[in-house]
C-alpha atoms as a PDB file:
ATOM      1  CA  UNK A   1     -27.811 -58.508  53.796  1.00  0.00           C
ATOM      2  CA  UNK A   2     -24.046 -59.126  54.914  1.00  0.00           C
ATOM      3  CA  UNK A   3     -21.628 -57.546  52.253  1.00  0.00           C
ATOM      4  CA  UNK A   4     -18.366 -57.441  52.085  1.00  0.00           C
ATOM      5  CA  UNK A   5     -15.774 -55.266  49.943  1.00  0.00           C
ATOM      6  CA  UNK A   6     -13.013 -55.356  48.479  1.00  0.00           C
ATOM      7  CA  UNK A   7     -11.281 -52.531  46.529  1.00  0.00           C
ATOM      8  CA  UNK A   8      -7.898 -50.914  46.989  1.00  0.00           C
ATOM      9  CA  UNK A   9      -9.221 -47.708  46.627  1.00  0.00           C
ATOM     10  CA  UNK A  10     -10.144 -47.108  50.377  1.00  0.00           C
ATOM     11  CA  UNK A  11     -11.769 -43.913  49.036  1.00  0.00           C
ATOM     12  CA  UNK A  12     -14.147 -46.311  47.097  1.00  0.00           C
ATOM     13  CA  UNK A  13     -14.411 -48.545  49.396  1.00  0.00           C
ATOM     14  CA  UNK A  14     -15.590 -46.230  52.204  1.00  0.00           C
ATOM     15  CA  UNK A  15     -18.363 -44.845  50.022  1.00  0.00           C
ATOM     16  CA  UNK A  16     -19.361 -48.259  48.296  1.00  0.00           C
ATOM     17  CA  UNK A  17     -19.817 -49.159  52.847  1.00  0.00           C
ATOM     18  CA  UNK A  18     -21.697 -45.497  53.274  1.00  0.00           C
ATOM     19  CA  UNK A  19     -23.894 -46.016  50.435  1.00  0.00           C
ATOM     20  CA  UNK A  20     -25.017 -49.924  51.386  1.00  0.00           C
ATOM     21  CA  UNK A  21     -25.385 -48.935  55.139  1.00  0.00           C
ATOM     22  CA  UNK A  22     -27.735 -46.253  54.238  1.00  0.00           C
ATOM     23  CA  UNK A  23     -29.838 -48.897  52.590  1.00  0.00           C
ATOM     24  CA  UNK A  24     -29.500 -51.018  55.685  1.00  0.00           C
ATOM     25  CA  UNK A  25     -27.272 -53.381  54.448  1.00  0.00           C
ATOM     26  CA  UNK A  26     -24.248 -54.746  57.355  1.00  0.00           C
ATOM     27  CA  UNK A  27     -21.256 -54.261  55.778  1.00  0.00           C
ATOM     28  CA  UNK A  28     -18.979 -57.374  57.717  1.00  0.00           C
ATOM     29  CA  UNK A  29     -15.218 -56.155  55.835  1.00  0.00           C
ATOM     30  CA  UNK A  30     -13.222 -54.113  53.866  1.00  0.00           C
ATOM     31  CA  UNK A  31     -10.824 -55.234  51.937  1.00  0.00           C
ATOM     32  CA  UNK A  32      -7.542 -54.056  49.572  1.00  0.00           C
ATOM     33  CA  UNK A  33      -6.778 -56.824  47.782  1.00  0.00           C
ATOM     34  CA  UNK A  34      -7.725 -60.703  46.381  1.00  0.00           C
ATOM     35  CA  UNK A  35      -5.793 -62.028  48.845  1.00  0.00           C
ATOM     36  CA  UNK A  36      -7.833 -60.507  51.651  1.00  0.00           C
ATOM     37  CA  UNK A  37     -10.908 -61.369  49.791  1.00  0.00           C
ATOM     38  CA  UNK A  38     -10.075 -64.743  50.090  1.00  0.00           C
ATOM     39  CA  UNK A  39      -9.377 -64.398  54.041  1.00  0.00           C
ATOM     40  CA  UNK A  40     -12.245 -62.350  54.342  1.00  0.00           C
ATOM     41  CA  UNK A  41     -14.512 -64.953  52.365  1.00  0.00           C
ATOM     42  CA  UNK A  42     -13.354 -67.509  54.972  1.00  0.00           C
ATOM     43  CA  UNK A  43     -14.179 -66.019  58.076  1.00  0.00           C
ATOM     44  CA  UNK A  44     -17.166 -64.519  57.121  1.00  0.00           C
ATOM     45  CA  UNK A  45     -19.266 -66.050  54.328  1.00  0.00           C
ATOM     46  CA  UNK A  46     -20.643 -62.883  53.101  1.00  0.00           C
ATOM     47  CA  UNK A  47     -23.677 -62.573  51.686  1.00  0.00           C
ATOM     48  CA  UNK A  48     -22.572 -61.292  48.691  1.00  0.00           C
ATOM     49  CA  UNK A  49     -18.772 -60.231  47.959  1.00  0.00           C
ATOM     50  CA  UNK A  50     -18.473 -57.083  46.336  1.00  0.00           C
ATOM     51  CA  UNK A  51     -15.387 -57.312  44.495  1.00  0.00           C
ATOM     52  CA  UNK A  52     -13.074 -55.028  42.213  1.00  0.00           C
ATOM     53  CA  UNK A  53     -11.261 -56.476  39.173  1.00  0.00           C
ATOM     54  CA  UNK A  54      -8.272 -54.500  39.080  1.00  0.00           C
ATOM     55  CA  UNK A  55      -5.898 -54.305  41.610  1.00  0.00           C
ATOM     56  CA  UNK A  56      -2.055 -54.644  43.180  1.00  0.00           C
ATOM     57  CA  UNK A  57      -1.416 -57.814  44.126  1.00  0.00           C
ATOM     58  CA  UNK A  58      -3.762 -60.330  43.815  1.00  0.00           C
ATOM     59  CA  UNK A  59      -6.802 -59.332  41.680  1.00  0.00           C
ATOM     60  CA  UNK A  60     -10.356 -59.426  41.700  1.00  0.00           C
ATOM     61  CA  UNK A  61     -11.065 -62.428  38.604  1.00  0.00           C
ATOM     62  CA  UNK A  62      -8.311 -64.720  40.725  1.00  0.00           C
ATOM     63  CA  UNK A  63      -9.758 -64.271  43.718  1.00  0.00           C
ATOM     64  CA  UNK A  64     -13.328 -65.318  42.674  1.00  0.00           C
ATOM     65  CA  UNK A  65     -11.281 -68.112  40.994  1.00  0.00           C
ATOM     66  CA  UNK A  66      -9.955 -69.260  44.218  1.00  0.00           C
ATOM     67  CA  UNK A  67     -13.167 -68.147  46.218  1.00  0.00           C
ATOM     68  CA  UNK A  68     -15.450 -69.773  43.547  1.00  0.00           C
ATOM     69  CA  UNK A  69     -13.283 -73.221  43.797  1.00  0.00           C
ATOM     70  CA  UNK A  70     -13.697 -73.616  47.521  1.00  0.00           C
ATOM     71  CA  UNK A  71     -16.879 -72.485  47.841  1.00  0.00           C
ATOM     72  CA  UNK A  72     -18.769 -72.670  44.560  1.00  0.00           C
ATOM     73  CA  UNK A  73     -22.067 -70.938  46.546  1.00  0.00           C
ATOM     74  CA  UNK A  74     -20.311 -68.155  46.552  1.00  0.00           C
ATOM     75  CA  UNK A  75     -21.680 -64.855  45.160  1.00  0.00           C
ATOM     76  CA  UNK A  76     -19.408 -62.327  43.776  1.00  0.00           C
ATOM     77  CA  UNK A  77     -20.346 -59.310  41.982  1.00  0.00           C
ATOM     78  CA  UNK A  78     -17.399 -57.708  40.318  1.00  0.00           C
ATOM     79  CA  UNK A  79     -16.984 -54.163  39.671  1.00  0.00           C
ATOM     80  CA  UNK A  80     -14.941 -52.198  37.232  1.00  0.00           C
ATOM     81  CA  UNK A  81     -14.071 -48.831  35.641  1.00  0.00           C
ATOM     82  CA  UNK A  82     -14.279 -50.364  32.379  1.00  0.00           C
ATOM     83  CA  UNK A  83     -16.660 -52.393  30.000  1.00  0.00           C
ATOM     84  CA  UNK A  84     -13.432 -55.184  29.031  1.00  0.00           C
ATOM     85  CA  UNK A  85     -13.872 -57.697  26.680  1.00  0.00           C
ATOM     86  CA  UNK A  86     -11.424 -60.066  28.116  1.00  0.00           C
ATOM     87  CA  UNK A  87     -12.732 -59.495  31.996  1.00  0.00           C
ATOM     88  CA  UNK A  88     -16.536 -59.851  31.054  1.00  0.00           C
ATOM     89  CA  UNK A  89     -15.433 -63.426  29.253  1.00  0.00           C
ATOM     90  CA  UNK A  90     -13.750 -64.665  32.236  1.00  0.00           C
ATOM     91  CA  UNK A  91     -16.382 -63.332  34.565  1.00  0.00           C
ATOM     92  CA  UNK A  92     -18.835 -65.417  32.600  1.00  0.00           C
ATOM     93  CA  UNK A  93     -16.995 -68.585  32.586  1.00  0.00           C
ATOM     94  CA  UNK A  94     -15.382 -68.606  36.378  1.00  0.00           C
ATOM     95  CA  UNK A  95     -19.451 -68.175  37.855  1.00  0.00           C
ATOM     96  CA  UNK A  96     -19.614 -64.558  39.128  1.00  0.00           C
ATOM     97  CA  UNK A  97     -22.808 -63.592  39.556  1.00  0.00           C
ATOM     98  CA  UNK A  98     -22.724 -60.222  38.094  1.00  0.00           C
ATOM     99  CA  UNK A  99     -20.050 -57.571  36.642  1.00  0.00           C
ATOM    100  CA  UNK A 100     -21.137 -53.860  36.887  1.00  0.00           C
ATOM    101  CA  UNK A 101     -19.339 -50.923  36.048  1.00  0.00           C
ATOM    102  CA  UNK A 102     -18.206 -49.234  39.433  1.00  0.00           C
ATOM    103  CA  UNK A 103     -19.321 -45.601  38.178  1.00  0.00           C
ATOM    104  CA  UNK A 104     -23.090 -46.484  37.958  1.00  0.00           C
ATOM    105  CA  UNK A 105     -23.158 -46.408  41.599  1.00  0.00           C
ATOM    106  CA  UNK A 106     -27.050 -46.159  41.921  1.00  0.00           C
ATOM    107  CA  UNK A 107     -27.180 -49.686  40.348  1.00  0.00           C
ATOM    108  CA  UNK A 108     -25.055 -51.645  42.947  1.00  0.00           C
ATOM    109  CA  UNK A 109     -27.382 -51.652  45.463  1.00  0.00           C
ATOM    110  CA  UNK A 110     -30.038 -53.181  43.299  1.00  0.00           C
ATOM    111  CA  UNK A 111     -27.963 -55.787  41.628  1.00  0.00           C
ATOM    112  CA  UNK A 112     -26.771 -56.516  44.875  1.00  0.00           C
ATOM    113  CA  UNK A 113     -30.598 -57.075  45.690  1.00  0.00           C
ATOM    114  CA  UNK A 114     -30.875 -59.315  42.485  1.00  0.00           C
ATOM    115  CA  UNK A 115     -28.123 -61.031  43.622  1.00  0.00           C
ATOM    116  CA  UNK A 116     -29.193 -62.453  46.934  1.00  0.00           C
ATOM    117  CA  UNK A 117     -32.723 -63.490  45.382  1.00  0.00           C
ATOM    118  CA  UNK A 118     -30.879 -65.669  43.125  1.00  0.00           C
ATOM    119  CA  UNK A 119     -30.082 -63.685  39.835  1.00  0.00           C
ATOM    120  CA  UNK A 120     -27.200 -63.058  37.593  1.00  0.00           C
ATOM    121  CA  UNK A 121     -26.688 -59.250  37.041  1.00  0.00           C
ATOM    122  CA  UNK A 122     -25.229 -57.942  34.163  1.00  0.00           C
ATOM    123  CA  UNK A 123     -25.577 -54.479  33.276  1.00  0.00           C
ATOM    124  CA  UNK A 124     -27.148 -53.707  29.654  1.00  0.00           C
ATOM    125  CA  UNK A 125     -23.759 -52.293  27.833  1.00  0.00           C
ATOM    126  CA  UNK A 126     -21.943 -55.661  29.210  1.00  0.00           C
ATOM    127  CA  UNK A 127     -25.319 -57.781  27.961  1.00  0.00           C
ATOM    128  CA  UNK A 128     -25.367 -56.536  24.657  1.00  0.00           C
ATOM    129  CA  UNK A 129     -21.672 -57.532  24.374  1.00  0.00           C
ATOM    130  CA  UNK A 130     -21.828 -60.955  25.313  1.00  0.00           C
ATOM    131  CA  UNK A 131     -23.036 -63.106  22.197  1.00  0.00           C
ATOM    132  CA  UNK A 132     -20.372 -61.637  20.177  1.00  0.00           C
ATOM    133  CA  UNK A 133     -17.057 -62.141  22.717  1.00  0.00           C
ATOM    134  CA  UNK A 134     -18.241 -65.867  23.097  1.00  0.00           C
ATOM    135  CA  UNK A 135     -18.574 -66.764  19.291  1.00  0.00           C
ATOM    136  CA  UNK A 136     -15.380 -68.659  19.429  1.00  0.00           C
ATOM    137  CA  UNK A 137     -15.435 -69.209  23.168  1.00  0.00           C
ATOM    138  CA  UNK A 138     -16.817 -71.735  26.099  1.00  0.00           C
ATOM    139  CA  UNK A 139     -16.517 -75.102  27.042  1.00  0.00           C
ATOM    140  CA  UNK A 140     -17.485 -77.014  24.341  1.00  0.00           C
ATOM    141  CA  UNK A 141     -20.020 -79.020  26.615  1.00  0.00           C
ATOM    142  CA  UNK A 142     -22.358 -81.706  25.070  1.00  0.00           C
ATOM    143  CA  UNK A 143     -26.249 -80.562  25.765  1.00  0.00           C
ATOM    144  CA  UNK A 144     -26.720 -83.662  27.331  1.00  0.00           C
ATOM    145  CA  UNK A 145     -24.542 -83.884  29.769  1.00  0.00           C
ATOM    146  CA  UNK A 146     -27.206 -81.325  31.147  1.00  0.00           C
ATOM    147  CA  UNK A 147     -29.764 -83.716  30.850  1.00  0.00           C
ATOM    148  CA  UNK A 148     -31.479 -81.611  27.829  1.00  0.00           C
ATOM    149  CA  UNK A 149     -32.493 -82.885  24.875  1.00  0.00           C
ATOM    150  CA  UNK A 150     -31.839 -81.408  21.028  1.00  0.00           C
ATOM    151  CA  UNK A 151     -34.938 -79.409  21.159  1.00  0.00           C
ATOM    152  CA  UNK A 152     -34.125 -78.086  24.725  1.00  0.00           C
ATOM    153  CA  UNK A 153     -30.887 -76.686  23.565  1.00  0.00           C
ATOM    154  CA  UNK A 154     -32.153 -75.332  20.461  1.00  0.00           C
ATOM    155  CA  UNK A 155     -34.481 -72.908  22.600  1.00  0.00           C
ATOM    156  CA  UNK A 156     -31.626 -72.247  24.830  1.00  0.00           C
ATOM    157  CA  UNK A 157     -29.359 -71.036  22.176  1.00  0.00           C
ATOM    158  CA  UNK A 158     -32.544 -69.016  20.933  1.00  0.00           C
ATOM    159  CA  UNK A 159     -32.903 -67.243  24.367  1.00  0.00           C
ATOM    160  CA  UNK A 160     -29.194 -66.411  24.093  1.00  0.00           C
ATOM    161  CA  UNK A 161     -29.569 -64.727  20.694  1.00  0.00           C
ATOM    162  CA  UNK A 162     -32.371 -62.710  21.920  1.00  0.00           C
ATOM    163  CA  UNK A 163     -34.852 -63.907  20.971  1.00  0.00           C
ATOM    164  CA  UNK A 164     -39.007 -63.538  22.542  1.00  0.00           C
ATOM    165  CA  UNK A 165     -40.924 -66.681  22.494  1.00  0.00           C
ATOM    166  CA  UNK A 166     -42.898 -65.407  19.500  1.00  0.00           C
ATOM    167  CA  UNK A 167     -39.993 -65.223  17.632  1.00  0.00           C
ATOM    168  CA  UNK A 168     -38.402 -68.675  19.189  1.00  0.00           C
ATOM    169  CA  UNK A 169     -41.902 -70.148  18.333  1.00  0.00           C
ATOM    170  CA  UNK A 170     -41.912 -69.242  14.503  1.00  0.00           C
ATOM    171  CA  UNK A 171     -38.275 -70.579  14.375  1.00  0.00           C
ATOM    172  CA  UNK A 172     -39.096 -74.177  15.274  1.00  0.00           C
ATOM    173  CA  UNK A 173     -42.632 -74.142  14.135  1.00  0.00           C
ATOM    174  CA  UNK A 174     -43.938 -74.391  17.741  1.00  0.00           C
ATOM    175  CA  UNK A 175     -46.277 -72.694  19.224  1.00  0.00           C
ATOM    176  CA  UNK A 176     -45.551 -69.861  21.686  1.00  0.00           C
ATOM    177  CA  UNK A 177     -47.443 -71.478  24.673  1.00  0.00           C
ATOM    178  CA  UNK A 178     -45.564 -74.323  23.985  1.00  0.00           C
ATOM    179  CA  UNK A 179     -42.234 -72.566  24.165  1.00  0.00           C
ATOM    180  CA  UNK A 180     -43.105 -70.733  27.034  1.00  0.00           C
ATOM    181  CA  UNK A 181     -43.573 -74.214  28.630  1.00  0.00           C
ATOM    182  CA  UNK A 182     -40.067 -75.377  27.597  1.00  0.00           C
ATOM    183  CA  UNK A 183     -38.164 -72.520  29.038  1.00  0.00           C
ATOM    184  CA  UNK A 184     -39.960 -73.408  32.157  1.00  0.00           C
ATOM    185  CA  UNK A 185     -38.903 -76.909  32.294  1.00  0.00           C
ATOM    186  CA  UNK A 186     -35.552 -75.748  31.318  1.00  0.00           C
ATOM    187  CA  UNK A 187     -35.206 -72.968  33.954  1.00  0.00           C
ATOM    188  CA  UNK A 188     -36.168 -75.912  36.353  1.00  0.00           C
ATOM    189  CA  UNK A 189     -33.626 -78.622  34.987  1.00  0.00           C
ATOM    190  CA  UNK A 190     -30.961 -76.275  34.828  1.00  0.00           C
ATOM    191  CA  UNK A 191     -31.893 -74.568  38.496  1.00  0.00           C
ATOM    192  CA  UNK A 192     -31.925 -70.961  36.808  1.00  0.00           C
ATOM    193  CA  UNK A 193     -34.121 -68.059  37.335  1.00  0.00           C
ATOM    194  CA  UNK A 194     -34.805 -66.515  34.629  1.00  0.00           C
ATOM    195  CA  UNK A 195     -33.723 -65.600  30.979  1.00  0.00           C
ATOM    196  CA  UNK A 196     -30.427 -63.698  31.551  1.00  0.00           C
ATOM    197  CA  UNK A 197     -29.100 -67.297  33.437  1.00  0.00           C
ATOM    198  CA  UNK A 198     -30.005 -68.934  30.592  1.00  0.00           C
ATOM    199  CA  UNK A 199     -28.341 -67.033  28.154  1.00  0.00           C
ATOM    200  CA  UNK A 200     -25.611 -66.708  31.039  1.00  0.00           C
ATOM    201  CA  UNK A 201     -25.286 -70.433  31.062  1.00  0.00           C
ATOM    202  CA  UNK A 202     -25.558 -71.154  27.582  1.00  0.00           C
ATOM    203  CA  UNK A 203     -22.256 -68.683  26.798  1.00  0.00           C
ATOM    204  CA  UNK A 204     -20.294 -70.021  29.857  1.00  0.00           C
ATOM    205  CA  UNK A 205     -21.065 -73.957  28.352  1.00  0.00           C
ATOM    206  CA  UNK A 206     -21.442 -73.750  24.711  1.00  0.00           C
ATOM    207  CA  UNK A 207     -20.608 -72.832  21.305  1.00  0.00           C
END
């Protein structure tokens, strides 16, 4: 896997690079700031950019803004010292594919992992937050613009909630084979991978 980094730590930096090497990972670049991310982006097409939120100058959520608009392939997983309410929103709705707190260091390699084979990566704590910072937030998107139908988005916005099939099935009065069939249509409309996208997408689109 290519990486590259950006943090303007360089003492974080260096040991984010010693700790992916180790795994055999080829770390491409090191970066300070969004602005470099953005260069770096360019010329390298990383597999996955490994991104800080805060710092000088440009930082990491305008970046992946700018990153994300040219290049809307793009993976970025965003680190950060802290679990904030207003960065994990914005995450969500600009496309990152993950946001991990920077001080769980043994989880960065595997979310980077998760992250090339297609999935979104959010860590537990930041999970557990998200139904309640998007009550009054995303885009306000009609379900079928997405090609789903009523029932569709009902099971979506079940998935989100938390919901196991079992539960989703007693709910609409469907049974759970039947449900388990849905979400697999829907994973395959929708081009997502698994449950967390779902409930990723549904946040980022709706409510």
């Amino acid at each position: 896997m290519r990486i590259a980094i950006v943090d303007d730590d360089s003492l974080v930096g260096l040991s984010l690079k010693t700790i992916l090497e180790a795994k055999g990972c080829e770390v491409v670049a090191l970066g300070k700031d969004g602005h470099e991310a953005i260069e770096l982006y360019d010329k390298h097409f990383p597999d996955v950019l490994l991104m800080d939120i805060q710092m000088q100058g440009m930082n990491g959520l305008d970046a992946a803004g700018v990153i994300l608009k040219n290049h809307p392939e793009a993976r970025i997983l965003l680190l950060t010292t802290f679990s904030d309410d207003e960065y994990i929103v914005k995450a969500l709705k600009l496309g990152a594919k993950g946001y991990i707190l920077k001080q769980n260091f043994d989880s960065i390699y595997p979310a980077i992992t998760a992250v090339v084979n297609g999935q979104t990566v959010f860590g537990d704590e930041i999970m557990n937050k998200i139904p309640n910072l998007m009550t009054n937030e995303g885009g306000g998107e009609s379900y079928a613009e997405f090609g789903l139908s009523e029932k569709e988005f009902n099971i979506i916005r079940l998935v989100a909630d938390g919901l196991n099939n079992k539960e989703i099935a007693e709910k609409l009065f469907l049974g759970e084979g039947t449900v388990r069939n849905y979400i697999s249509t829907i994973l395959e409309k929708l081009d997502l991978r698994d449950r967390t996208q779902l409930a990723v997408f549904y946040y980022k689109h709706f409510n």
